[in-house]
Protein backbone atom coordinates (compact mmCIF):
# COMPACT_ATOMS: atom_id res chain seq x y z
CA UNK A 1 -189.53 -143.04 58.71
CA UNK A 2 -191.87 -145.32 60.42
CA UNK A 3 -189.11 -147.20 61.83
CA UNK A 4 -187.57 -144.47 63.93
CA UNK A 5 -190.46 -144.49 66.72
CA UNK A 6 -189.95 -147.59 69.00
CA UNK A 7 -193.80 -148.15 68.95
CA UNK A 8 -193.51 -149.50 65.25
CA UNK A 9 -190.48 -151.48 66.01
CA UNK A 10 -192.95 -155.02 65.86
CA UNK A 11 -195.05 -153.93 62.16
CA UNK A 12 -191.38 -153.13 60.93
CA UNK A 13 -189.42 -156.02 62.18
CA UNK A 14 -192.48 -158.19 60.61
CA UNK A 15 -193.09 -156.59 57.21
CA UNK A 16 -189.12 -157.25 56.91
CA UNK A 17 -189.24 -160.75 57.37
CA UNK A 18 -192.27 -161.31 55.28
CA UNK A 19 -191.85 -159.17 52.22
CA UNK A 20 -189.70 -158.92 49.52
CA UNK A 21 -187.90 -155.40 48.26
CA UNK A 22 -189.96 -155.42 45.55
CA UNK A 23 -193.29 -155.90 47.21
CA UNK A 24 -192.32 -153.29 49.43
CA UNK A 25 -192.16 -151.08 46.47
CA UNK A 26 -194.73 -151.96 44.74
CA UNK A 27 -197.02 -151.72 47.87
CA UNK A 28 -195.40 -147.61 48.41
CA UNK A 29 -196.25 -146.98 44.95
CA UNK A 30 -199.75 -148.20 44.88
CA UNK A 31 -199.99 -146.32 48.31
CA UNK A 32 -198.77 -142.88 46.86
CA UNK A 33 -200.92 -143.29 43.88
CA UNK A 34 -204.05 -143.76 45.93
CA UNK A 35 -202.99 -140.86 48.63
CA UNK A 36 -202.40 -138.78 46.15
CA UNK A 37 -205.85 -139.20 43.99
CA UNK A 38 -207.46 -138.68 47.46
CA UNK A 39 -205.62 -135.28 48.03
CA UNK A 40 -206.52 -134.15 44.31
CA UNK A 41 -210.55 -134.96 45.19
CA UNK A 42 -210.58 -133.68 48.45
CA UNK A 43 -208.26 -130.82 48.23
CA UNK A 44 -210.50 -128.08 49.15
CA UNK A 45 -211.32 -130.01 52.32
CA UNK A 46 -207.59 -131.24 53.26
CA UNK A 47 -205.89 -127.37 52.56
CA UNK A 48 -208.77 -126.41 54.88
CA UNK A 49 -207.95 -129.29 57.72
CA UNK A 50 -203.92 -128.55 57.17
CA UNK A 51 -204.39 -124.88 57.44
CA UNK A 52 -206.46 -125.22 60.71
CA UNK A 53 -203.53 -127.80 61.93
CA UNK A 54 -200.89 -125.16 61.10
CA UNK A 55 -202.93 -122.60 63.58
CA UNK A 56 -203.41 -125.44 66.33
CA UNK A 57 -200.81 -127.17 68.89
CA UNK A 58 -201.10 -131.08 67.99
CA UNK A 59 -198.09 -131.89 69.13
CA UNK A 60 -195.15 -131.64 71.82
CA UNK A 61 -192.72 -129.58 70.68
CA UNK A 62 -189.89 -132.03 70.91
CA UNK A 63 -191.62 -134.67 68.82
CA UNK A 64 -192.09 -131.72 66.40
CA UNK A 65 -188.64 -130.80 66.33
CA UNK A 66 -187.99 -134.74 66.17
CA UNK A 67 -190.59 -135.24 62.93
CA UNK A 68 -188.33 -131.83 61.53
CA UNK A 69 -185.03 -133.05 61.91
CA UNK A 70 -185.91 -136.60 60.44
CA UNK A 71 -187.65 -135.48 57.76
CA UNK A 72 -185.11 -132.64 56.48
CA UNK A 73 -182.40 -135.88 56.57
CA UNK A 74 -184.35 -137.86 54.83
CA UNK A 75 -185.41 -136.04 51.80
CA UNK A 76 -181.95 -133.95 52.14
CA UNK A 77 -183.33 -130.87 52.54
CA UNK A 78 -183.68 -127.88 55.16
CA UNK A 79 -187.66 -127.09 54.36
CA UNK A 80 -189.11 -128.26 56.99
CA UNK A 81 -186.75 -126.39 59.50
CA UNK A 82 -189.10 -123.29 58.74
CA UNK A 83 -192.39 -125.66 59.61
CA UNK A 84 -193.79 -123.80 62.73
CA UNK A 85 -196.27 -126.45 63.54
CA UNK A 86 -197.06 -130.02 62.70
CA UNK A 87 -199.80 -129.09 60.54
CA UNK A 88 -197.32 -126.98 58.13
CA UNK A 89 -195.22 -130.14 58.57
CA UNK A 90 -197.75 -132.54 57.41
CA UNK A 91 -198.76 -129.83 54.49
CA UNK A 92 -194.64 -129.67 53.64
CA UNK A 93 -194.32 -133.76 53.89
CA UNK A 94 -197.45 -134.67 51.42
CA UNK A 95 -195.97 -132.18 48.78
CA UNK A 96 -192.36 -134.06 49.18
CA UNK A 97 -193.95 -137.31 49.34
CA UNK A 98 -196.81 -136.82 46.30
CA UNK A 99 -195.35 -134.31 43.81
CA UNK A 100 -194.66 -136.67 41.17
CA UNK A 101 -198.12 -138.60 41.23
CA UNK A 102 -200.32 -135.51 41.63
CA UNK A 103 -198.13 -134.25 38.63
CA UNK A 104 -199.61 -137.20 36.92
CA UNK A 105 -202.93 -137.27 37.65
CA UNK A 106 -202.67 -133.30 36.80
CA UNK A 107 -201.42 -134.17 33.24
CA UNK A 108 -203.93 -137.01 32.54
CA UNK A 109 -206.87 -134.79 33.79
CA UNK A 110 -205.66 -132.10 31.44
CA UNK A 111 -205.32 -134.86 28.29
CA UNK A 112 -208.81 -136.24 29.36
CA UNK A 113 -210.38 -132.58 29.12
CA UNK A 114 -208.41 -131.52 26.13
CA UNK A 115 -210.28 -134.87 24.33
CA UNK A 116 -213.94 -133.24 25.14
């Protein structure tokens, strides 16, 4: 997605040149893995910041509209086309984007209580 808004044009056309497919993976993964161990320990504090975003205007509408649109194409869905704000966006996007590690650290929390 990054690669859509002209200001990233430089960091993409870089990280292309320098990194392998595989690195690139490996480097999302790792990424998603850490996001999503943050969200799990802070998730009192993030659903309160995301639902305060979903009441607030952070955005123009067209870039909201734009972030919509992109988003439903790339994870082939129409979900975020009921998004009313950037904040129910965001909240919408992190569920797409983290479901299967949470799921993880969800299951090995359970195992690692279920050994007390």
């Amino acid at each position: 997605m990054p690669q859509f808004f002209k200001e990233n044009n430089l960091f993409v056309k870089n990280v292309v040149e320098q990194l392998n497919k595989e690195s690139v993976e490996q480097y999302k993964a790792e990424e998603r893995s850490a996001m999503a161990y943050r969200v799990a320990v802070t998730r009192f504090r993030l659903m309160e910041l995301l639902n305060i975003m979903s009441r607030d205007t952070i955005a123009p509408a067209e870039k909201q509209q734009q972030l919509i649109q992109q988003l439903n194409e790339h994870f082939r869905t129409e979900a975020f086309s009921r998004c009313k704000s950037m904040g129910q966006v965001l909240k919408l996007h992190l569920k797409y984007m983290l479901r299967g590690n949470l799921k993880l650290i969800q299951e090995k929390t359970r195992v690692l209580a279920n050994k007390r």
